[in-house]
C-alpha atoms as a PDB file:
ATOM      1  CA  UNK A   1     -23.258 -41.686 -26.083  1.00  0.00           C
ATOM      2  CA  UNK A   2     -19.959 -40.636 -24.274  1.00  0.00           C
ATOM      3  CA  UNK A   3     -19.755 -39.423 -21.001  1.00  0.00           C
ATOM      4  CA  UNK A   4     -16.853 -37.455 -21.194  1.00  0.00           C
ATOM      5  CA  UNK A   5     -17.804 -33.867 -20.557  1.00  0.00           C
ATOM      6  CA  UNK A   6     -21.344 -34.688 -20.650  1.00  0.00           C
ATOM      7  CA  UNK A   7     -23.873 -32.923 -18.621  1.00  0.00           C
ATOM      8  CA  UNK A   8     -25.826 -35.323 -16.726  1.00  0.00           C
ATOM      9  CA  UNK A   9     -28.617 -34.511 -13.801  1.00  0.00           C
ATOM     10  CA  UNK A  10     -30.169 -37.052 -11.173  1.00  0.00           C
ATOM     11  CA  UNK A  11     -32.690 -36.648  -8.962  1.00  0.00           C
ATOM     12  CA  UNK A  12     -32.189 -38.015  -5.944  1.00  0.00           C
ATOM     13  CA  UNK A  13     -28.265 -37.870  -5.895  1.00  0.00           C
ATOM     14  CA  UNK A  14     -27.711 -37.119  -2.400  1.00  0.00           C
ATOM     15  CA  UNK A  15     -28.090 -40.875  -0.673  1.00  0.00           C
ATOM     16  CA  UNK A  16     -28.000 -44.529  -2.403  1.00  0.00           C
ATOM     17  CA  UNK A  17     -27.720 -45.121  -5.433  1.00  0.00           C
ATOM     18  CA  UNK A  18     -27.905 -41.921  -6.994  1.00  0.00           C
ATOM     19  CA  UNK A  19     -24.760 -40.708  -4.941  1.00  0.00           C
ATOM     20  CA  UNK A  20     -23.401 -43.904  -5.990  1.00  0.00           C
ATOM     21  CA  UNK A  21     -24.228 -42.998  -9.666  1.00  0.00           C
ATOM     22  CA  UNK A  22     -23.145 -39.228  -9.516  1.00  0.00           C
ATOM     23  CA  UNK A  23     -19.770 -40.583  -8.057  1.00  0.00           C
ATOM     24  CA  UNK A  24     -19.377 -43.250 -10.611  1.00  0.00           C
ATOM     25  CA  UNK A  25     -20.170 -41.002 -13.620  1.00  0.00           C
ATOM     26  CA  UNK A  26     -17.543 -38.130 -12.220  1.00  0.00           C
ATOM     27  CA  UNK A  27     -15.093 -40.728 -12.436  1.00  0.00           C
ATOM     28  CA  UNK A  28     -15.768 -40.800 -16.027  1.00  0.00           C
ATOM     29  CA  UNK A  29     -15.490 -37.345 -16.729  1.00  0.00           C
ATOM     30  CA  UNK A  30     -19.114 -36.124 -16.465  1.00  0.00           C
ATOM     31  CA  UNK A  31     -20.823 -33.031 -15.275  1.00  0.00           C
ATOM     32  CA  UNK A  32     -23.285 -34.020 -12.668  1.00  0.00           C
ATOM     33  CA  UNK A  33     -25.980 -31.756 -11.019  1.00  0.00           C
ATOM     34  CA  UNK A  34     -27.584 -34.043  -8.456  1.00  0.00           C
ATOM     35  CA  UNK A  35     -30.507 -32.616  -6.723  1.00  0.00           C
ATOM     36  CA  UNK A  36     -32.187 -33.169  -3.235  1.00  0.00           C
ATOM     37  CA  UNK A  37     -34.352 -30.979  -0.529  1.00  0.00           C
ATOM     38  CA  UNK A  38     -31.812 -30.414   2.163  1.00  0.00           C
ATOM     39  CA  UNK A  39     -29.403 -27.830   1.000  1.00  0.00           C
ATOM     40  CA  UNK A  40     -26.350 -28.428   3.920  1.00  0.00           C
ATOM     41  CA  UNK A  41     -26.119 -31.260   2.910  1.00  0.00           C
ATOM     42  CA  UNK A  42     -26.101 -30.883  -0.698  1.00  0.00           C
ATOM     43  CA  UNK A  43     -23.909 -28.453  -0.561  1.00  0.00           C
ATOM     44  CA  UNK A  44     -21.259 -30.313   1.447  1.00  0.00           C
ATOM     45  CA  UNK A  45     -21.632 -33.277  -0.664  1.00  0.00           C
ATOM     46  CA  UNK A  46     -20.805 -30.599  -3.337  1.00  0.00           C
ATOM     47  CA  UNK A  47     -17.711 -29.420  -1.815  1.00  0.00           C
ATOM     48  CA  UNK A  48     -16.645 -33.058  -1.526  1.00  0.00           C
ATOM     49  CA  UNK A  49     -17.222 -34.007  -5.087  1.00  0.00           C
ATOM     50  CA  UNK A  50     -15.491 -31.220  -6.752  1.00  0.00           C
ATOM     51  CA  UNK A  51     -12.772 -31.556  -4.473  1.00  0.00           C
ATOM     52  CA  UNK A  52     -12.283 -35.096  -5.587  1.00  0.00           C
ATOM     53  CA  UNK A  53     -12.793 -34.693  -8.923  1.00  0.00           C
ATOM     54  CA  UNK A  54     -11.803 -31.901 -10.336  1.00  0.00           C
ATOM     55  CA  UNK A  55     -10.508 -31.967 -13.691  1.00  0.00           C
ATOM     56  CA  UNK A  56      -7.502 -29.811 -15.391  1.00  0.00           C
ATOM     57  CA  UNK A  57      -9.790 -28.203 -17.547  1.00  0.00           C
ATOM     58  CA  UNK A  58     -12.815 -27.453 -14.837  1.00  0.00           C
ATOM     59  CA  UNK A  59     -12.612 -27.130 -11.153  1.00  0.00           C
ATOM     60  CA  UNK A  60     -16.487 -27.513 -10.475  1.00  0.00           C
ATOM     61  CA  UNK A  61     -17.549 -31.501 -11.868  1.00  0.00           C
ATOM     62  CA  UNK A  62     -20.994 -31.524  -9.592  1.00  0.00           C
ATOM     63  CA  UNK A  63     -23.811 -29.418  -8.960  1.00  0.00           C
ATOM     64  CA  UNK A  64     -26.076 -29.451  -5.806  1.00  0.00           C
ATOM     65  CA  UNK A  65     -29.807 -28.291  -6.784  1.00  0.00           C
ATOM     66  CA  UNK A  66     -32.113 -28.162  -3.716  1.00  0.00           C
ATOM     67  CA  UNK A  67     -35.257 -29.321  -5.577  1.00  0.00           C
ATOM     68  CA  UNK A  68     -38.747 -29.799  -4.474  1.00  0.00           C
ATOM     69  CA  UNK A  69     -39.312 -31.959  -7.433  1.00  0.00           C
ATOM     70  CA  UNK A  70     -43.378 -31.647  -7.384  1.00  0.00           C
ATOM     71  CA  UNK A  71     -42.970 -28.146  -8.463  1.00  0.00           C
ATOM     72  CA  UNK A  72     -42.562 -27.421 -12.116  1.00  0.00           C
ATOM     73  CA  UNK A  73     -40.323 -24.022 -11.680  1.00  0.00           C
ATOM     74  CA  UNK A  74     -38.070 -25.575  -8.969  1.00  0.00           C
ATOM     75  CA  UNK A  75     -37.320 -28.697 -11.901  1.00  0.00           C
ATOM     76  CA  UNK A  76     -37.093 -25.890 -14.861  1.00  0.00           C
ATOM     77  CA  UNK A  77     -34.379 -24.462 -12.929  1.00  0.00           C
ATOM     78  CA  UNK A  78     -32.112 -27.370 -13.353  1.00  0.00           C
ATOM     79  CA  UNK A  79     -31.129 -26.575 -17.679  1.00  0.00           C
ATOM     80  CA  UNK A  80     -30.332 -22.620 -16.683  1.00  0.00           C
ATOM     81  CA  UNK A  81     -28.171 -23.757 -14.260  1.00  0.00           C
ATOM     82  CA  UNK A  82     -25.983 -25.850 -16.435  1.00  0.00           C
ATOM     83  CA  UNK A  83     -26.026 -23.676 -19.242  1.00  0.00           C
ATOM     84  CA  UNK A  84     -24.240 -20.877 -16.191  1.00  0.00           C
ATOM     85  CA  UNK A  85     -22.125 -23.723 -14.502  1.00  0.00           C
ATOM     86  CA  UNK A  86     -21.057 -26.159 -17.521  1.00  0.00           C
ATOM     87  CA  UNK A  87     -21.584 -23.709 -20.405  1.00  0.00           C
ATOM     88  CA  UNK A  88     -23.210 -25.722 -22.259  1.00  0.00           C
ATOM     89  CA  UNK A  89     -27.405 -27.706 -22.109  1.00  0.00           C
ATOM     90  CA  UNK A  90     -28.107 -31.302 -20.492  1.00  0.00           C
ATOM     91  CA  UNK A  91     -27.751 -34.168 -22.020  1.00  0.00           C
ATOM     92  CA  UNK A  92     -28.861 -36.927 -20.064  1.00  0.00           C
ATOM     93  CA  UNK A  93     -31.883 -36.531 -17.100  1.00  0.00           C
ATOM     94  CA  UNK A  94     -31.692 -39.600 -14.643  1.00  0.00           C
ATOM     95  CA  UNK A  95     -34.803 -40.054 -12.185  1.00  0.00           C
ATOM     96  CA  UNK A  96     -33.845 -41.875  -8.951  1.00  0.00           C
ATOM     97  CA  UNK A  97     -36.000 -40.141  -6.295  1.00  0.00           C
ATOM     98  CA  UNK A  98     -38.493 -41.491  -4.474  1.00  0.00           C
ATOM     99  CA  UNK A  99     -39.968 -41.708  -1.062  1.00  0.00           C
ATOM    100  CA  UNK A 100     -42.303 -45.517   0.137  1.00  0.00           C
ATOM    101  CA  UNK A 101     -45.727 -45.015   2.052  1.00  0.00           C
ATOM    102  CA  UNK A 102     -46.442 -47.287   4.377  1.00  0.00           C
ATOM    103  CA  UNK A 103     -50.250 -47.996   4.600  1.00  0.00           C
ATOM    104  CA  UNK A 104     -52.122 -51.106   4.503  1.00  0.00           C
ATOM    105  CA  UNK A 105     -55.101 -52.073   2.254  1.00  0.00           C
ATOM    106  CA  UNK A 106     -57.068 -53.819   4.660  1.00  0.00           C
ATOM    107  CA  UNK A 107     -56.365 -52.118   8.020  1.00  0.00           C
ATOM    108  CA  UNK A 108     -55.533 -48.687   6.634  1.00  0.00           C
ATOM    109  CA  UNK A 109     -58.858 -47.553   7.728  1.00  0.00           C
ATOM    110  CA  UNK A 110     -59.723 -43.773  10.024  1.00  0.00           C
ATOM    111  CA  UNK A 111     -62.656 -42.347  10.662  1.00  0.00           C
ATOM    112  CA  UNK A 112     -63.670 -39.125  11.636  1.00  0.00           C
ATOM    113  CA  UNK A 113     -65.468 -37.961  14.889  1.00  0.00           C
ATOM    114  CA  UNK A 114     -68.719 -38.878  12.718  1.00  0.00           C
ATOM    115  CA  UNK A 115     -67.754 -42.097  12.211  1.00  0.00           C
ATOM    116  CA  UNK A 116     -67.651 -41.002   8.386  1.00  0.00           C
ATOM    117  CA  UNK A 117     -63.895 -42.318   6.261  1.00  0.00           C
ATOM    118  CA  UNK A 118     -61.078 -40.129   6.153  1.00  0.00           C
ATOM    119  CA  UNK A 119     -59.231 -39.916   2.907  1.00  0.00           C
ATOM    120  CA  UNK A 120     -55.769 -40.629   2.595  1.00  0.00           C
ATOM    121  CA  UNK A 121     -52.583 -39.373   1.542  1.00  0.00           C
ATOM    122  CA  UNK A 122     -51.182 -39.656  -1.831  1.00  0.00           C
ATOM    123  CA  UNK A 123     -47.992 -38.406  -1.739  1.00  0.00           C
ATOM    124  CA  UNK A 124     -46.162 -41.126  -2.442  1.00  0.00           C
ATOM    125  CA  UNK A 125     -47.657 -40.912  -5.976  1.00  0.00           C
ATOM    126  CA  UNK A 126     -46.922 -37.064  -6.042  1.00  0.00           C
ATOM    127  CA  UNK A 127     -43.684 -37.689  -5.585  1.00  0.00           C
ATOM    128  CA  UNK A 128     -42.629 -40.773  -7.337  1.00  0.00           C
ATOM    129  CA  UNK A 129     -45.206 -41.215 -10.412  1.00  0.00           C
ATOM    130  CA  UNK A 130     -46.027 -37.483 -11.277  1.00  0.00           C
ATOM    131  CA  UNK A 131     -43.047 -35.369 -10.292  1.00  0.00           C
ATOM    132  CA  UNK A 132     -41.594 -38.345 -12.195  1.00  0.00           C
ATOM    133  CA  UNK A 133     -43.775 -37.358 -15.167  1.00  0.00           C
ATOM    134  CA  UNK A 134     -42.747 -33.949 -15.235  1.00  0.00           C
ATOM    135  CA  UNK A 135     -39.562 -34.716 -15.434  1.00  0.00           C
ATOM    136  CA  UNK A 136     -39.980 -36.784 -18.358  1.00  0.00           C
ATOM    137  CA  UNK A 137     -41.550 -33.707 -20.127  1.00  0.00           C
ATOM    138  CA  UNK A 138     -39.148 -31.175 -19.087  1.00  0.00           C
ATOM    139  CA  UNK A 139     -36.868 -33.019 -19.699  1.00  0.00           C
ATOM    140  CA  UNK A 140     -38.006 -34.164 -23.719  1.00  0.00           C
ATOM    141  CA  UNK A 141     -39.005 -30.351 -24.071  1.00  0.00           C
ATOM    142  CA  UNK A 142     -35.445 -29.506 -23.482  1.00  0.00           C
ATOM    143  CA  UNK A 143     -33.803 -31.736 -25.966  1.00  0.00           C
ATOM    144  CA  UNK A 144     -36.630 -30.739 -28.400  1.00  0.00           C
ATOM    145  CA  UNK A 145     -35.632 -27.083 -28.559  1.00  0.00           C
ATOM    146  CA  UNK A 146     -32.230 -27.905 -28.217  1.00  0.00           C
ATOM    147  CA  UNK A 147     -32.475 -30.002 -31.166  1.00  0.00           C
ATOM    148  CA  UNK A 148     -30.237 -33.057 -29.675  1.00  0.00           C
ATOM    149  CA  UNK A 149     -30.509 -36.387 -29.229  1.00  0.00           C
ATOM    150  CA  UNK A 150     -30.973 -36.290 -24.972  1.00  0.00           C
ATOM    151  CA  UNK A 151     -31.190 -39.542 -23.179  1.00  0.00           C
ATOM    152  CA  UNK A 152     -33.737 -39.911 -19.895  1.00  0.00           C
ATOM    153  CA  UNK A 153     -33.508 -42.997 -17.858  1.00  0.00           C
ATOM    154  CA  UNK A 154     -35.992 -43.584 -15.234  1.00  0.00           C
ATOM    155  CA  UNK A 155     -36.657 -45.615 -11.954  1.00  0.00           C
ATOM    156  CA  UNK A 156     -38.808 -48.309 -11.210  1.00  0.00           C
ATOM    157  CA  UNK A 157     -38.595 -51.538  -8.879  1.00  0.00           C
ATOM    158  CA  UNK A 158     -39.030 -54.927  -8.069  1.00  0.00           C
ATOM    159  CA  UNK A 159     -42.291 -53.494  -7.422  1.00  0.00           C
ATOM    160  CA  UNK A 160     -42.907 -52.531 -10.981  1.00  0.00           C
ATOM    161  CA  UNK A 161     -44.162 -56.130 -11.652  1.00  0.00           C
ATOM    162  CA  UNK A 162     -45.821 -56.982  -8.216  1.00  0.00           C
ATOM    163  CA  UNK A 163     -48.182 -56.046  -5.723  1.00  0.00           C
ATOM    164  CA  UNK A 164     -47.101 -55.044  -2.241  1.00  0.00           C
ATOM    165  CA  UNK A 165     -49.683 -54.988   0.327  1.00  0.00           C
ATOM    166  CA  UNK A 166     -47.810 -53.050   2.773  1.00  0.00           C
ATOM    167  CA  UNK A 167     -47.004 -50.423   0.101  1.00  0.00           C
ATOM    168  CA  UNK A 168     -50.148 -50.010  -2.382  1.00  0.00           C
ATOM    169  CA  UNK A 169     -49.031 -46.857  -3.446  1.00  0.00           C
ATOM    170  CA  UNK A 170     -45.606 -47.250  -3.987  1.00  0.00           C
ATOM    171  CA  UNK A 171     -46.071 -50.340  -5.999  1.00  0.00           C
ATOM    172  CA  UNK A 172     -48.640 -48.490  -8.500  1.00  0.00           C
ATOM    173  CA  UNK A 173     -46.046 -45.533  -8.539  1.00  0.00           C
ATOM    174  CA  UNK A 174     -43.588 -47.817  -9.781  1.00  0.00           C
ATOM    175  CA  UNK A 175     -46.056 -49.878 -12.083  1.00  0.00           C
ATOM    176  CA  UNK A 176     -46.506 -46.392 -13.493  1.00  0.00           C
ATOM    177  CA  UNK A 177     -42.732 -45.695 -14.042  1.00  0.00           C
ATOM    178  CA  UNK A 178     -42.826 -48.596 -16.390  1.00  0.00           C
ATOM    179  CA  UNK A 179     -45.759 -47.536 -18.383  1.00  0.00           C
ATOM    180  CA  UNK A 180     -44.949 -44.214 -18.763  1.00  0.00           C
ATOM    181  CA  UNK A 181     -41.225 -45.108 -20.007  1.00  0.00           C
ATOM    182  CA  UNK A 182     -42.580 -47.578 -22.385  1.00  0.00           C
ATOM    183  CA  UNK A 183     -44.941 -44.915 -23.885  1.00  0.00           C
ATOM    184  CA  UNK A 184     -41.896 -42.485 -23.764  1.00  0.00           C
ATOM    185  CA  UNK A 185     -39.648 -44.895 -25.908  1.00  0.00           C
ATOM    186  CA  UNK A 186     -41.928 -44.328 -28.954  1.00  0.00           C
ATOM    187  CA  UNK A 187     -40.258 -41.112 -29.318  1.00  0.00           C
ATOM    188  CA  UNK A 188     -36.983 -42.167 -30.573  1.00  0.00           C
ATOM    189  CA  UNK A 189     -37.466 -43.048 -33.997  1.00  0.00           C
ATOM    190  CA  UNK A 190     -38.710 -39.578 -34.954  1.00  0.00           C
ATOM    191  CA  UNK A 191     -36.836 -37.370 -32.264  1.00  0.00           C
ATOM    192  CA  UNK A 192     -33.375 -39.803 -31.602  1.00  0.00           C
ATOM    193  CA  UNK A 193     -34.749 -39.008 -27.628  1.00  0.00           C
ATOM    194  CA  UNK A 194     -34.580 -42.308 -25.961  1.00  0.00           C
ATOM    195  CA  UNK A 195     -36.425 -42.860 -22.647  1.00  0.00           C
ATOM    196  CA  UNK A 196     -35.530 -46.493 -20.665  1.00  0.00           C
ATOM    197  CA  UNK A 197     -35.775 -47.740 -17.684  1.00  0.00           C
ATOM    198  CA  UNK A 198     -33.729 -49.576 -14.439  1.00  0.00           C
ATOM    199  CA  UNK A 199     -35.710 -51.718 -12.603  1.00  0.00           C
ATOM    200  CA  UNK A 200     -33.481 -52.921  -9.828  1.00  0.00           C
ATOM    201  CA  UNK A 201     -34.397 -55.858  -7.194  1.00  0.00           C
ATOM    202  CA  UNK A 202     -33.927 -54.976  -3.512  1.00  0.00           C
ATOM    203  CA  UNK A 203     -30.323 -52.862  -3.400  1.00  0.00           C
ATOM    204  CA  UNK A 204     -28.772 -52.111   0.103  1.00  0.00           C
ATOM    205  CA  UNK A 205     -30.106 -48.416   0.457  1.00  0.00           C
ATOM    206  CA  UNK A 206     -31.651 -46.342   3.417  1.00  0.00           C
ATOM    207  CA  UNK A 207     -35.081 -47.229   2.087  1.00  0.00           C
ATOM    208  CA  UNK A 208     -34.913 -51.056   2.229  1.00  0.00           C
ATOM    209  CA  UNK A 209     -36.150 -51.448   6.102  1.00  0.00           C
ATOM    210  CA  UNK A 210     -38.416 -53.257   7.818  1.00  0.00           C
ATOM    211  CA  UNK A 211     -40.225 -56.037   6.284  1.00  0.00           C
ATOM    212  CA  UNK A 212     -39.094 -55.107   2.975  1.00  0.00           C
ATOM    213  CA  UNK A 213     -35.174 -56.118   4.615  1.00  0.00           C
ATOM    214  CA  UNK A 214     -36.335 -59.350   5.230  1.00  0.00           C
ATOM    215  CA  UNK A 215     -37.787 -60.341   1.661  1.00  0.00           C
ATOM    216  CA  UNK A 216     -34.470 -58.501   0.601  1.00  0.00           C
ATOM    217  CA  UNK A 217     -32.832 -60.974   2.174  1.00  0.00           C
ATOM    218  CA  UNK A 218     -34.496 -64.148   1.047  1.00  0.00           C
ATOM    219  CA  UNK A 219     -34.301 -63.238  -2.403  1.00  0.00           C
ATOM    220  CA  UNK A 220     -30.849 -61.607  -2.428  1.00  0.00           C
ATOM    221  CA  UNK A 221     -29.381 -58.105  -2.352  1.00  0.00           C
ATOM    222  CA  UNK A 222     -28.517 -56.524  -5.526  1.00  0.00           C
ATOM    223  CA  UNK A 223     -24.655 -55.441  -5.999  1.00  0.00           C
ATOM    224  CA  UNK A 224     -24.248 -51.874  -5.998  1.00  0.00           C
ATOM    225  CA  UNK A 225     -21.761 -52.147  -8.981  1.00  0.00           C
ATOM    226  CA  UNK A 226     -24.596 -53.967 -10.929  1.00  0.00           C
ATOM    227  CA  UNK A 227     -26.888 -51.902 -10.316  1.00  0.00           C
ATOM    228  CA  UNK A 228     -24.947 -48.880 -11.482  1.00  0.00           C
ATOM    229  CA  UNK A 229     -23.682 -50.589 -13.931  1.00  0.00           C
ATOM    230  CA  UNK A 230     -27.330 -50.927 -15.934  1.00  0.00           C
ATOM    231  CA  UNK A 231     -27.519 -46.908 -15.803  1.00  0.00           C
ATOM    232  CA  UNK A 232     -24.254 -46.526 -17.437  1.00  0.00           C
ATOM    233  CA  UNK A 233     -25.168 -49.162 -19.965  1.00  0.00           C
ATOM    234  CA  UNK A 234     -28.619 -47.285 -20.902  1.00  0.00           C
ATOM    235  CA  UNK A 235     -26.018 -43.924 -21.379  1.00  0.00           C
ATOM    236  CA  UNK A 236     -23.863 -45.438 -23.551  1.00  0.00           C
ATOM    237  CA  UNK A 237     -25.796 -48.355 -25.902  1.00  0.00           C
ATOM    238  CA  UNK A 238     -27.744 -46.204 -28.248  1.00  0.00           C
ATOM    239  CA  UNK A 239     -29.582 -49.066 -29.257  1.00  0.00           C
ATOM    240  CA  UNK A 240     -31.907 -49.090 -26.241  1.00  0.00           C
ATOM    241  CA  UNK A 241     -34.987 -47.288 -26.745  1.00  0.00           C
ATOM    242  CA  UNK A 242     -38.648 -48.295 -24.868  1.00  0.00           C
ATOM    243  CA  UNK A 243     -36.603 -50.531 -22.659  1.00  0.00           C
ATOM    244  CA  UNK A 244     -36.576 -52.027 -19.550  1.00  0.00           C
ATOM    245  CA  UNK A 245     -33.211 -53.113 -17.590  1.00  0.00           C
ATOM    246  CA  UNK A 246     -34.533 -55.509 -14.773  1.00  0.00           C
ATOM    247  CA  UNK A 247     -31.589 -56.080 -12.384  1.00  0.00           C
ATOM    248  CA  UNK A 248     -31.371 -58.993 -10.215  1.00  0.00           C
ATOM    249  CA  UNK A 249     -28.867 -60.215  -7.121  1.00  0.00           C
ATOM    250  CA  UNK A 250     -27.629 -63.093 -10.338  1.00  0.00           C
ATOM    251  CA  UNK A 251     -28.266 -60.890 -13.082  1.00  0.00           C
ATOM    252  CA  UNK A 252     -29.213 -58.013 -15.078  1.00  0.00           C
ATOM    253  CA  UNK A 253     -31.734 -58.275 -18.484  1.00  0.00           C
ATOM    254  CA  UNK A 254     -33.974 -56.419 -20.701  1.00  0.00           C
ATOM    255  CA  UNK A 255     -37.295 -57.405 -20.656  1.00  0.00           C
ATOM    256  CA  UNK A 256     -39.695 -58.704 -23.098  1.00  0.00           C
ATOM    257  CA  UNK A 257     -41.995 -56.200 -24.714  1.00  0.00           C
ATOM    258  CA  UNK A 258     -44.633 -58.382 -25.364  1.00  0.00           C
ATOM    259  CA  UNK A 259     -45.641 -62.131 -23.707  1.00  0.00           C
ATOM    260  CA  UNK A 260     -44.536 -64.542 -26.873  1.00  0.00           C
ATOM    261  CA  UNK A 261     -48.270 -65.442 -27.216  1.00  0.00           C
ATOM    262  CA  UNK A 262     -48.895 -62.145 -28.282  1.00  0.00           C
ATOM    263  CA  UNK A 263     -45.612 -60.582 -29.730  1.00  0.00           C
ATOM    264  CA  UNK A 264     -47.384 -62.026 -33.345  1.00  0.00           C
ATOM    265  CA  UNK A 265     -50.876 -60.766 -32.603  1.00  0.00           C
ATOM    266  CA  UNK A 266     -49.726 -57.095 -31.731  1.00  0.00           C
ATOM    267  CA  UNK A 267     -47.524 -56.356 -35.228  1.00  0.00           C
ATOM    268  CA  UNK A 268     -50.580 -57.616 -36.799  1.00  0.00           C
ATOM    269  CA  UNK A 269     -52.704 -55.379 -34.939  1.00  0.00           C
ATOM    270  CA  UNK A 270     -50.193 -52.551 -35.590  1.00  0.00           C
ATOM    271  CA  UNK A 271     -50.188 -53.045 -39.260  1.00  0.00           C
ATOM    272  CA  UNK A 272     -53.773 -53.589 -39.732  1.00  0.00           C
ATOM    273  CA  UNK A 273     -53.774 -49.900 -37.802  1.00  0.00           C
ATOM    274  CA  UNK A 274     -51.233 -48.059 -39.932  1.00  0.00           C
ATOM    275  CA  UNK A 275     -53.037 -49.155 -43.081  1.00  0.00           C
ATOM    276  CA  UNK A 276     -56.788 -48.060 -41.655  1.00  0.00           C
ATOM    277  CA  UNK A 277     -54.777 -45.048 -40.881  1.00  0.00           C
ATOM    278  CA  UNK A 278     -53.419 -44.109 -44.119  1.00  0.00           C
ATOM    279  CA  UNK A 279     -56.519 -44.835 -45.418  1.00  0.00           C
ATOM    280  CA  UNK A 280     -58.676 -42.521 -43.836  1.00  0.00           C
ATOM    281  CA  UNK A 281     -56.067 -39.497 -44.348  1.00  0.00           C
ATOM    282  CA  UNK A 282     -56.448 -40.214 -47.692  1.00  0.00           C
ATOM    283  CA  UNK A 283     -60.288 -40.482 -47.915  1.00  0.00           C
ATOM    284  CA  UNK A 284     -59.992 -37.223 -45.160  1.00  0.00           C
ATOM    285  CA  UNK A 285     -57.859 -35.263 -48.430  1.00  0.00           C
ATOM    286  CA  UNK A 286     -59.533 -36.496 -50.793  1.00  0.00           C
ATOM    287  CA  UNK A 287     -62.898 -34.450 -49.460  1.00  0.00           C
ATOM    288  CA  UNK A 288     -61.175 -31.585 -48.963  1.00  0.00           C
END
């Protein structure tokens, strides 16, 4: 896919690397609504973009959106608005946002004046794993009806593949990110929509702080520029589908879909599936 005058929205645009993205892809010639919850300075970063990069043939390149994105009408909002700014429907739906919890599994523990357990709070997952989800449908709804071949890349982490103590909820989030991507990636071979993912090590942003700094540290910061990079090469390679980019502080690589001990095992499994399928839609017909 091109980028050139291609409509392309990201959540979470406003800080790290989604402003790094949104900036990089209006350098390429793309339409970018980035969204974000406060509007001043959305709307400033707005002003900032356009007046960097306008074009000849457009004066307004960006978008702000001020998006509460665990609400279904405030995302839904996003493909009118490009249809009245850009003139024409999305084509590409990048999920960056996220917020990190900070509770503990062992001492993460209140009780109540009757000494009974308080529950917790689960926003984390609201916001990173289900708001993600709805995105993911909205966004394969649109290209549906639209009829074109739309592209959504999505967010997980480092902490996609391990567990983080400190951060339970974050890590299952982005576990989740994976798994719902994955699932997602079926679609392409009967609706050309393909749904990857970027799963970046530690990156200098204003959510690496604390302890997670110091393990960022030891294991070694991600560039910016390849970080970035593996967004614009999931845009542009219509050949990834299902995927996952893992980037790295040495390197960035797709990951295996299955462990090699069971890559054999699973096409068998999947065959032996597809033919107990077929057969029981024929038996099914055949009683009709």
């Amino acid at each position: 896919m091109y980028l050139q005058e291609k409509v392309i929205v990201i959540y979470g645009g406003t800080s790290g690397i989604g402003l790094e993205l949104s900036e990089t892809l209006l350098s390429l010639g793309a339409y970018v609504i980035f969204l974000g919850t406060k509007k001043e300075k959305g709307k400033a970063l707005e002003a900032e973009l356009n007046n960097k990069y306008r074009s000849d043939k457009k004066n307004q390149m960006a978008l702000f959106h001020q998006c509460d994105i665990t609400d279904w009408g405030s995302q839904e909002a996003i493909y009118s608005l490009s249809t009245e700014t850009f003139d024409q429907s999305v084509d590409v739906v990048i999920v960056i946002a996220g917020i990190l919890d900070s509770s503990n599994l062992m001492n993460d523990i209140e009780l109540d004046n009757d000494n009974m357990l308080v529950d917790g709070t689960y926003r984390t997952l609201e916001v990173n794993l289900t708001a993600a989800a709805k995105a993911n449908r909205l966004a394969i709804q649109h290209f549906l009806r639209n009829n074109k071949p739309g592209c959504v890349i999505n967010t997980s982490s480092i902490y996609g593949y391990v567990g983080a103590p400190l951060a339970p909820l974050y890590a299952a989030s982005k576990h989740g990110i994976i798994g719902l991507s994955k699932s997602y990636g079926t679609l392409f071979r009967s609706t050309g929509i393909r749904v990857n993912v970027v799963a970046p090590h530690f990156v200098d942003t204003p959510m690496v702080t604390g302890p997670s700094k110091a393990v960022a540290k030891a294991l070694g910061m991600v560039p910016m520029s390849r970080c970035i990079d593996a967004y614009i090469q999931l845009i542009e390679n219509d050949l990834l589908e299902g995927d996952v980019l893992v980037v790295t502080s040495e390197k960035t690589y797709i990951e295996q879909r299955y462990p090699d001990s069971t890559s054999e095992r699973l096409d068998h499994l999947c065959s032996e599936r597809k033919r107990q399928f077929r057969e029981q839609i024929h038996e099914y017909f055949l009683r009709r």
